[in-house]
Protein backbone atom coordinates (compact mmCIF):
# COMPACT_ATOMS: atom_id res chain seq x y z
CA UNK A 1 6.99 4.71 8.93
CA UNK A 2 9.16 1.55 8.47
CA UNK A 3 8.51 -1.63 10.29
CA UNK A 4 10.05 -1.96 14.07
CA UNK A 5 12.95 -4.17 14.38
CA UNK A 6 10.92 -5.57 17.14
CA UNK A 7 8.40 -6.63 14.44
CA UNK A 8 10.22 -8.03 12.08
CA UNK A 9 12.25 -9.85 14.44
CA UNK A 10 8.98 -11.82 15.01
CA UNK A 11 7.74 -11.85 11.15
CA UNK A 12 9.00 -15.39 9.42
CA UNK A 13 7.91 -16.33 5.71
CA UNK A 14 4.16 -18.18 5.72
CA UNK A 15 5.66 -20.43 3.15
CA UNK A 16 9.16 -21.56 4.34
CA UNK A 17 9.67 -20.08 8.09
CA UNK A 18 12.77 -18.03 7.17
CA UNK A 19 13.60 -14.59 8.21
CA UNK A 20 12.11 -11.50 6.32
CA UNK A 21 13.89 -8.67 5.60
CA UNK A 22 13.01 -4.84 4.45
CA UNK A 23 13.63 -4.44 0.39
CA UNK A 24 16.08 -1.54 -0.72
CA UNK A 25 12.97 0.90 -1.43
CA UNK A 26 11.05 -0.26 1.59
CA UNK A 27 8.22 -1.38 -0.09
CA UNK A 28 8.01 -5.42 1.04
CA UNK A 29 9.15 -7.97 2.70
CA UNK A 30 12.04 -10.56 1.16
CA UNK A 31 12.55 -13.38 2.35
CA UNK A 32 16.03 -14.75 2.62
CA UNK A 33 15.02 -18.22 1.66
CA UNK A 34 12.52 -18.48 -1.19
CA UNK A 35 13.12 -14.68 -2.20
CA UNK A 36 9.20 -14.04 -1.99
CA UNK A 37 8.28 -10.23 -1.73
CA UNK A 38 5.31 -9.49 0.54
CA UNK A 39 3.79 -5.79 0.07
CA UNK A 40 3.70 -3.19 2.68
CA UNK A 41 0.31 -1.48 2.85
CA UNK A 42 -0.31 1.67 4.70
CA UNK A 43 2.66 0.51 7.20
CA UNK A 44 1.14 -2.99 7.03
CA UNK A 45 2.94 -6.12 6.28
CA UNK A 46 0.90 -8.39 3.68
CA UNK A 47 2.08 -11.54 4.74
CA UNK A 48 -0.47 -13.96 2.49
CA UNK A 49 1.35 -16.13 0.10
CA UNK A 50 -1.14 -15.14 -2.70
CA UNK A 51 0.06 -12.01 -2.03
CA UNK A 52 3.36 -12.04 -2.49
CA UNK A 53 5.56 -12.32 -5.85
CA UNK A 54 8.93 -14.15 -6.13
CA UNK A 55 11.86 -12.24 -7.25
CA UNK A 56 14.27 -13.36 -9.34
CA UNK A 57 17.97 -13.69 -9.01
């Protein structure tokens, strides 16, 4: 089940406060700004910095 566009029009990056956005494979969370990916988890978002990995260009 992917994440409600209600939700992630709430969800913001814990590190920078930018918009998130679904990956490609729906599998995280990008965000726009510092390109960290948080994991989704049984239709969970894992939004914990220690959590997340950054992806590169």
């Amino acid at each position: 089940m992917p994440i409600s566009k209600e939700l992630l029009d709430i969800l913001v990056c814990p590190l920078c406060r930018k918009e998130v956005e679904p990956t490609p494979d729906g599998t995280g969370l990008k965000c726009v700004e510092c390109r960290r990916v948080y994991p989704i988890r049984d239709d969970i978002p894992v939004m914990l910095i220690d959590e997340a990995q950054v992806e590169e260009t």
